[in-house]
N, C-alpha and C. Protein backbone atom coordinates (compact mmCIF):
# COMPACT_ATOMS: atom_id res chain seq x y z
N UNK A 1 0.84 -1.19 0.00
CA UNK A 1 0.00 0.00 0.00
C UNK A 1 0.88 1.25 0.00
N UNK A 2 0.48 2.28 -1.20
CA UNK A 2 1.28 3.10 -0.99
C UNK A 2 0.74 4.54 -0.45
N UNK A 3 2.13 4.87 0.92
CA UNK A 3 1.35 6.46 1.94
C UNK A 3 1.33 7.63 0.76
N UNK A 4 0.24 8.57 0.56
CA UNK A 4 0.11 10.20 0.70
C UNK A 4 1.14 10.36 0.38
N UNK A 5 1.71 11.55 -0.58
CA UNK A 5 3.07 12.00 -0.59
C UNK A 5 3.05 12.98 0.16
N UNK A 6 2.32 13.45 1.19
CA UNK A 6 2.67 14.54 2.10
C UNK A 6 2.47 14.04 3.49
N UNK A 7 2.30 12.96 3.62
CA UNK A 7 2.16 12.25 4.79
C UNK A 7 3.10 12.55 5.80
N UNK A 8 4.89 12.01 5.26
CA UNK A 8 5.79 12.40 6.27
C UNK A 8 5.82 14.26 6.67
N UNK A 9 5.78 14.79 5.95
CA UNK A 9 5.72 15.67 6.03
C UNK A 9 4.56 16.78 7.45
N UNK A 10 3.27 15.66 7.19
CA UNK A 10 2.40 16.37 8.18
C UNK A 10 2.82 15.59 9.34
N UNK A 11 3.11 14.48 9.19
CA UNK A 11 3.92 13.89 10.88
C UNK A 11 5.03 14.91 11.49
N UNK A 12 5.63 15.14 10.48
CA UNK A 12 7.34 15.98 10.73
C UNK A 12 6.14 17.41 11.66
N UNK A 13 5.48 17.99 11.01
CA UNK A 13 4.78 18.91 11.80
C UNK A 13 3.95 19.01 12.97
N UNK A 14 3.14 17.72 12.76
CA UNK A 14 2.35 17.60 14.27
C UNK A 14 3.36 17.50 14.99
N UNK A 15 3.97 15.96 14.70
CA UNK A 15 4.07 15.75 16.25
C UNK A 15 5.99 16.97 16.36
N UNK A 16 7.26 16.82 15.94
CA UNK A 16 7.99 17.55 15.99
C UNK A 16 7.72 18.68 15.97
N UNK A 17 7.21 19.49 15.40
CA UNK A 17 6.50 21.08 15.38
C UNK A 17 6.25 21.47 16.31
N UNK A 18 5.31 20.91 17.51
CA UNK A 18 4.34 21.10 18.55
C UNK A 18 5.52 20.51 19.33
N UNK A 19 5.90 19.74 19.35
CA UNK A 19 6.97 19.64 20.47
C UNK A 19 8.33 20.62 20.61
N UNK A 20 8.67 20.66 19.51
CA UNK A 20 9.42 22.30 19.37
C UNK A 20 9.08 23.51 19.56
N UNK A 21 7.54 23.79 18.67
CA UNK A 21 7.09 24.81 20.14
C UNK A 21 7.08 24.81 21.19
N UNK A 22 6.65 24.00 21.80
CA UNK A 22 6.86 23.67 23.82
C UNK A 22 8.15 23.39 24.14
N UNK A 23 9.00 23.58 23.76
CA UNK A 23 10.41 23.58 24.42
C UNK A 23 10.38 24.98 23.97
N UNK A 24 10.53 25.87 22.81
CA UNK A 24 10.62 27.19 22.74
C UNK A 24 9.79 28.11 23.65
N UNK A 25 8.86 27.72 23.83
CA UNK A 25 7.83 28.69 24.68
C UNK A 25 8.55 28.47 26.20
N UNK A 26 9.15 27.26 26.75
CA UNK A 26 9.92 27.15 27.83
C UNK A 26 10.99 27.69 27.67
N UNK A 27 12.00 28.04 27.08
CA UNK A 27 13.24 28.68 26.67
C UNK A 27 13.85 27.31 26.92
N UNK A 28 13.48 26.30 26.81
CA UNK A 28 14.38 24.64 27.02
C UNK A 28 15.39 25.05 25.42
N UNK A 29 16.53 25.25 25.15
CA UNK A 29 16.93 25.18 24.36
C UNK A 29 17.67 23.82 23.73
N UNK A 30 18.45 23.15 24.93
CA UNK A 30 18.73 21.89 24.46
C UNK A 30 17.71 20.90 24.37
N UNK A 31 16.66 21.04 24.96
CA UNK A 31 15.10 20.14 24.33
C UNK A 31 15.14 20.71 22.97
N UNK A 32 14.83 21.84 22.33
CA UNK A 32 14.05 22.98 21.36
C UNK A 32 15.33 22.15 20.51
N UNK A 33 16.59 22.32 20.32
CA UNK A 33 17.46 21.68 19.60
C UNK A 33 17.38 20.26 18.89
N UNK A 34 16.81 19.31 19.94
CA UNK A 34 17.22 17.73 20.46
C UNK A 34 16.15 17.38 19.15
N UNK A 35 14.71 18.03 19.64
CA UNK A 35 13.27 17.75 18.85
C UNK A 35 13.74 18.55 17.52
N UNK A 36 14.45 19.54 16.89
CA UNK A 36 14.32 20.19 15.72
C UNK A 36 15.30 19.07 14.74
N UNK A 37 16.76 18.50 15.81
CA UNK A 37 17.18 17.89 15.19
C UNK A 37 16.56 16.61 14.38
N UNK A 38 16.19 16.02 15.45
CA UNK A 38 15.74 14.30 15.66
C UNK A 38 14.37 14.94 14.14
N UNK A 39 13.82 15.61 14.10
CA UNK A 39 12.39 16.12 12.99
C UNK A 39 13.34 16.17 11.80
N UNK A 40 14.31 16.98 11.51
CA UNK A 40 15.26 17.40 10.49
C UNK A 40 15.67 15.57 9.80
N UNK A 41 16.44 14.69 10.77
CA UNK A 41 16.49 13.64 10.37
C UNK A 41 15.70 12.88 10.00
N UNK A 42 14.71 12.50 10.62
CA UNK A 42 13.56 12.01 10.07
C UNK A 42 12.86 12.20 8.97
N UNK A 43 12.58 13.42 8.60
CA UNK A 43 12.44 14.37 7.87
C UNK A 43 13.15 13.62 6.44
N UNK A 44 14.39 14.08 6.73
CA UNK A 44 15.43 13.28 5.74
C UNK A 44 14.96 11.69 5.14
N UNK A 45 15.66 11.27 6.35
CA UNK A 45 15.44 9.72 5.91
C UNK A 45 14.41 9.11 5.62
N UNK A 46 13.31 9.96 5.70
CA UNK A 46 11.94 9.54 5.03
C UNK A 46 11.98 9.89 3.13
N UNK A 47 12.49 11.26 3.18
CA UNK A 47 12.39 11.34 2.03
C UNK A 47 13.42 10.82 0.86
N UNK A 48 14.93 10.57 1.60
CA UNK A 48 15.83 9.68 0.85
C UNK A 48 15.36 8.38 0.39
N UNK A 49 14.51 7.74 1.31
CA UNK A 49 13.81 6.47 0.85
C UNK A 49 12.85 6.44 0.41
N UNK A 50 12.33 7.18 0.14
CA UNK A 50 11.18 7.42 -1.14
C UNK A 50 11.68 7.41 -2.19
């Protein structure tokens, strides 16, 4: 079965997005970092394997 081509993309936003806001709204910067990174990769390696 094949996913939506914007699928990874709206995951990369709910759930990383919203969790990167809530570390920014805390000034958590090494959270706000940790979640932008870990989204950025994912991000990636979703779309390299497509």
């Amino acid at each position: 079965m094949k996913t939506p081509k914007f699928t990874n993309v709206a995951v990369f936003i709910i759930f990383f997005g919203i969790a990167l806001i809530e570390a920014l709204q805390k000034q958590n910067w090494l959270e706000a970092t940790l979640f932008l990174a870990l989204g950025v990769l994912s991000l990636w390696a979703d779309i390299k394997k497509g």
